[in-house]
Protein backbone atom coordinates (compact mmCIF):
# COMPACT_ATOMS: atom_id res chain seq x y z
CA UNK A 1 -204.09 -76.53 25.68
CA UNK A 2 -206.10 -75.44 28.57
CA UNK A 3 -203.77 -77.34 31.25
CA UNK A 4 -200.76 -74.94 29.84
CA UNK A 5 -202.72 -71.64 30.29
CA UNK A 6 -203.33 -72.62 33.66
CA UNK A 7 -199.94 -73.97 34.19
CA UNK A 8 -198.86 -70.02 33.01
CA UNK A 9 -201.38 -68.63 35.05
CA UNK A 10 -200.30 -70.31 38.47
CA UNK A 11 -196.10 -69.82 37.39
CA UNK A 12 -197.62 -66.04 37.14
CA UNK A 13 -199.35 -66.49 40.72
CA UNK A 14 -195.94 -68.10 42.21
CA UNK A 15 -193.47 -65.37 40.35
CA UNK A 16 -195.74 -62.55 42.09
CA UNK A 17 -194.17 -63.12 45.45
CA UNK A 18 -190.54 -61.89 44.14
CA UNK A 19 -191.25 -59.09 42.28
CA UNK A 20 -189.27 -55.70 43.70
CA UNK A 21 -192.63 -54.20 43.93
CA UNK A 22 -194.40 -52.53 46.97
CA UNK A 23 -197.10 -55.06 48.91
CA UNK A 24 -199.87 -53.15 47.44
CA UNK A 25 -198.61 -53.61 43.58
CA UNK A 26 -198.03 -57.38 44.27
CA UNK A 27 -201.52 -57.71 46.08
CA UNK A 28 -202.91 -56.08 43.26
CA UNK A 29 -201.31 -58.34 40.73
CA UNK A 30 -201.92 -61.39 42.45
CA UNK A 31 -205.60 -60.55 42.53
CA UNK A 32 -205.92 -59.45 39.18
CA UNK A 33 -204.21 -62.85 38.01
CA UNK A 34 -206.46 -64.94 40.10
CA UNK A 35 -209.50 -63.02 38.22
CA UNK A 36 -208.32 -64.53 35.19
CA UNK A 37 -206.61 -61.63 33.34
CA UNK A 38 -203.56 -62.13 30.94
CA UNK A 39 -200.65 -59.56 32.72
CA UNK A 40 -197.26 -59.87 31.98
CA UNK A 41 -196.66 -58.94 35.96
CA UNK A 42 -193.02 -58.47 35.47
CA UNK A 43 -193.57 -55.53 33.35
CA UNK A 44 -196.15 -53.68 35.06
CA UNK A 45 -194.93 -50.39 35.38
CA UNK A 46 -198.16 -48.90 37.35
CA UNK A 47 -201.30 -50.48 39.22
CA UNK A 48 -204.24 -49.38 40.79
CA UNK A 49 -208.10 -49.84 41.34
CA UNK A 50 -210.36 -47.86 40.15
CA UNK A 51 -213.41 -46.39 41.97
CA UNK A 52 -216.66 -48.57 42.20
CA UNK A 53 -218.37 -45.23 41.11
CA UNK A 54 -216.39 -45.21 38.30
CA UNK A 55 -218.24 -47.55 35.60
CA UNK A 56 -216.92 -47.89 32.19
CA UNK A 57 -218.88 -49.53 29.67
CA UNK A 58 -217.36 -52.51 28.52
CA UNK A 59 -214.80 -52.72 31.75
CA UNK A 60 -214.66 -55.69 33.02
CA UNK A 61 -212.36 -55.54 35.93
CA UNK A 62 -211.84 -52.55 38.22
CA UNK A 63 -208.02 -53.21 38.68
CA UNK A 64 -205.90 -51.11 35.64
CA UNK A 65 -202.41 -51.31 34.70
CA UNK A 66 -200.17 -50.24 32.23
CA UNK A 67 -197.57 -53.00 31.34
CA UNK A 68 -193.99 -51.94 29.28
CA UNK A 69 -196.39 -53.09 26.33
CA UNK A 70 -195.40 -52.83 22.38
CA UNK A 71 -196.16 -50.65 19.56
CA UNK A 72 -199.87 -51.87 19.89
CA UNK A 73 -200.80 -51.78 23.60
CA UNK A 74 -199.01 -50.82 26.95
CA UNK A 75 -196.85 -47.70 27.75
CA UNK A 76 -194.61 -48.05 24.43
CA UNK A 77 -197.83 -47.52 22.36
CA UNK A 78 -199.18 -44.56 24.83
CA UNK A 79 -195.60 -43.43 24.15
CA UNK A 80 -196.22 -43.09 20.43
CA UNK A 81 -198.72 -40.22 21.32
CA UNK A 82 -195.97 -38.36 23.76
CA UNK A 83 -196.14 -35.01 21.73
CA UNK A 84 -199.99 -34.78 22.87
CA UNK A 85 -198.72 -35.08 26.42
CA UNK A 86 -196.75 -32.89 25.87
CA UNK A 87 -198.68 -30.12 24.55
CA UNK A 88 -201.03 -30.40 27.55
CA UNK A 89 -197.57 -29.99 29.59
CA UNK A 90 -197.21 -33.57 30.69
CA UNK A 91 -194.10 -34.77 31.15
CA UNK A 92 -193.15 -38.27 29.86
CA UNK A 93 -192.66 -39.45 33.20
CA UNK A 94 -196.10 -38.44 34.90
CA UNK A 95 -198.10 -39.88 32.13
CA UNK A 96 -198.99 -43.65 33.98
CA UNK A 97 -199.94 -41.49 36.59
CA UNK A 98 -201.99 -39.25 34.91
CA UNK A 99 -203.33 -42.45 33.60
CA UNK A 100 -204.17 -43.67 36.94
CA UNK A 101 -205.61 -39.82 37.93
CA UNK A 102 -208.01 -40.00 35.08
CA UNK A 103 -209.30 -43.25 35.94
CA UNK A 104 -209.63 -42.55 39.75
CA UNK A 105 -210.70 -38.70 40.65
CA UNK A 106 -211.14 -37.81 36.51
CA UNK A 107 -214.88 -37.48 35.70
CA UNK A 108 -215.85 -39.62 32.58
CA UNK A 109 -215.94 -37.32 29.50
CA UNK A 110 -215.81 -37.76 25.69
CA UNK A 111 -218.17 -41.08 25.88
């Protein structure tokens, strides 16, 4: 079982290279993937490192992305909750980067 996982992992590490994605996204994935985290990289739809300043308790890694996801996880779950962005006036297509905002020049709140 383990051979397969890594098998995935390094197809995951190989597919990197042809994604339509700027150098910084695939450098990102590629080293986020090498860490050891489970990313569907084809459906990343944003990327980014957060701050060293910037510790979360019980973050393990300081690279964050939002994948397409499902009901449970990812943007399509975040998207469940779109009438909250909304009333704060954020637009359905600013909320990954809001995301990203919050995680990079937000200060920690509500802990």
């Amino acid at each position: 079982m383990a051979s397969s996982t890594v098998t995935v992992c390094q197809n995951s590490i190989a597919n990197v290279a042809a994604l339509p994605a700027p150098e910084e996204t695939k450098s990102l994935i590629l080293e986020a993937l090498k860490n050891g985290v489970k990313m569907t990289n084809d459906k990343v739809i944003r990327i980014w490192r957060m701050p060293s300043q910037h510790n979360i308790p019980g973050l393990k890694h300081t690279i964050v992305w939002i994948e397409e996801g499902t009901d449970k996880a990812g943007m399509q779950h975040i998207l469940l909750h779109k009438d909250q962005f909304e009333s704060k006036g954020i637009l359905e297509a600013k909320i990954a980067e809001v995301a990203e905002a919050a995680t990079t020049v937000g200060v920690l709140g509500g802990m």
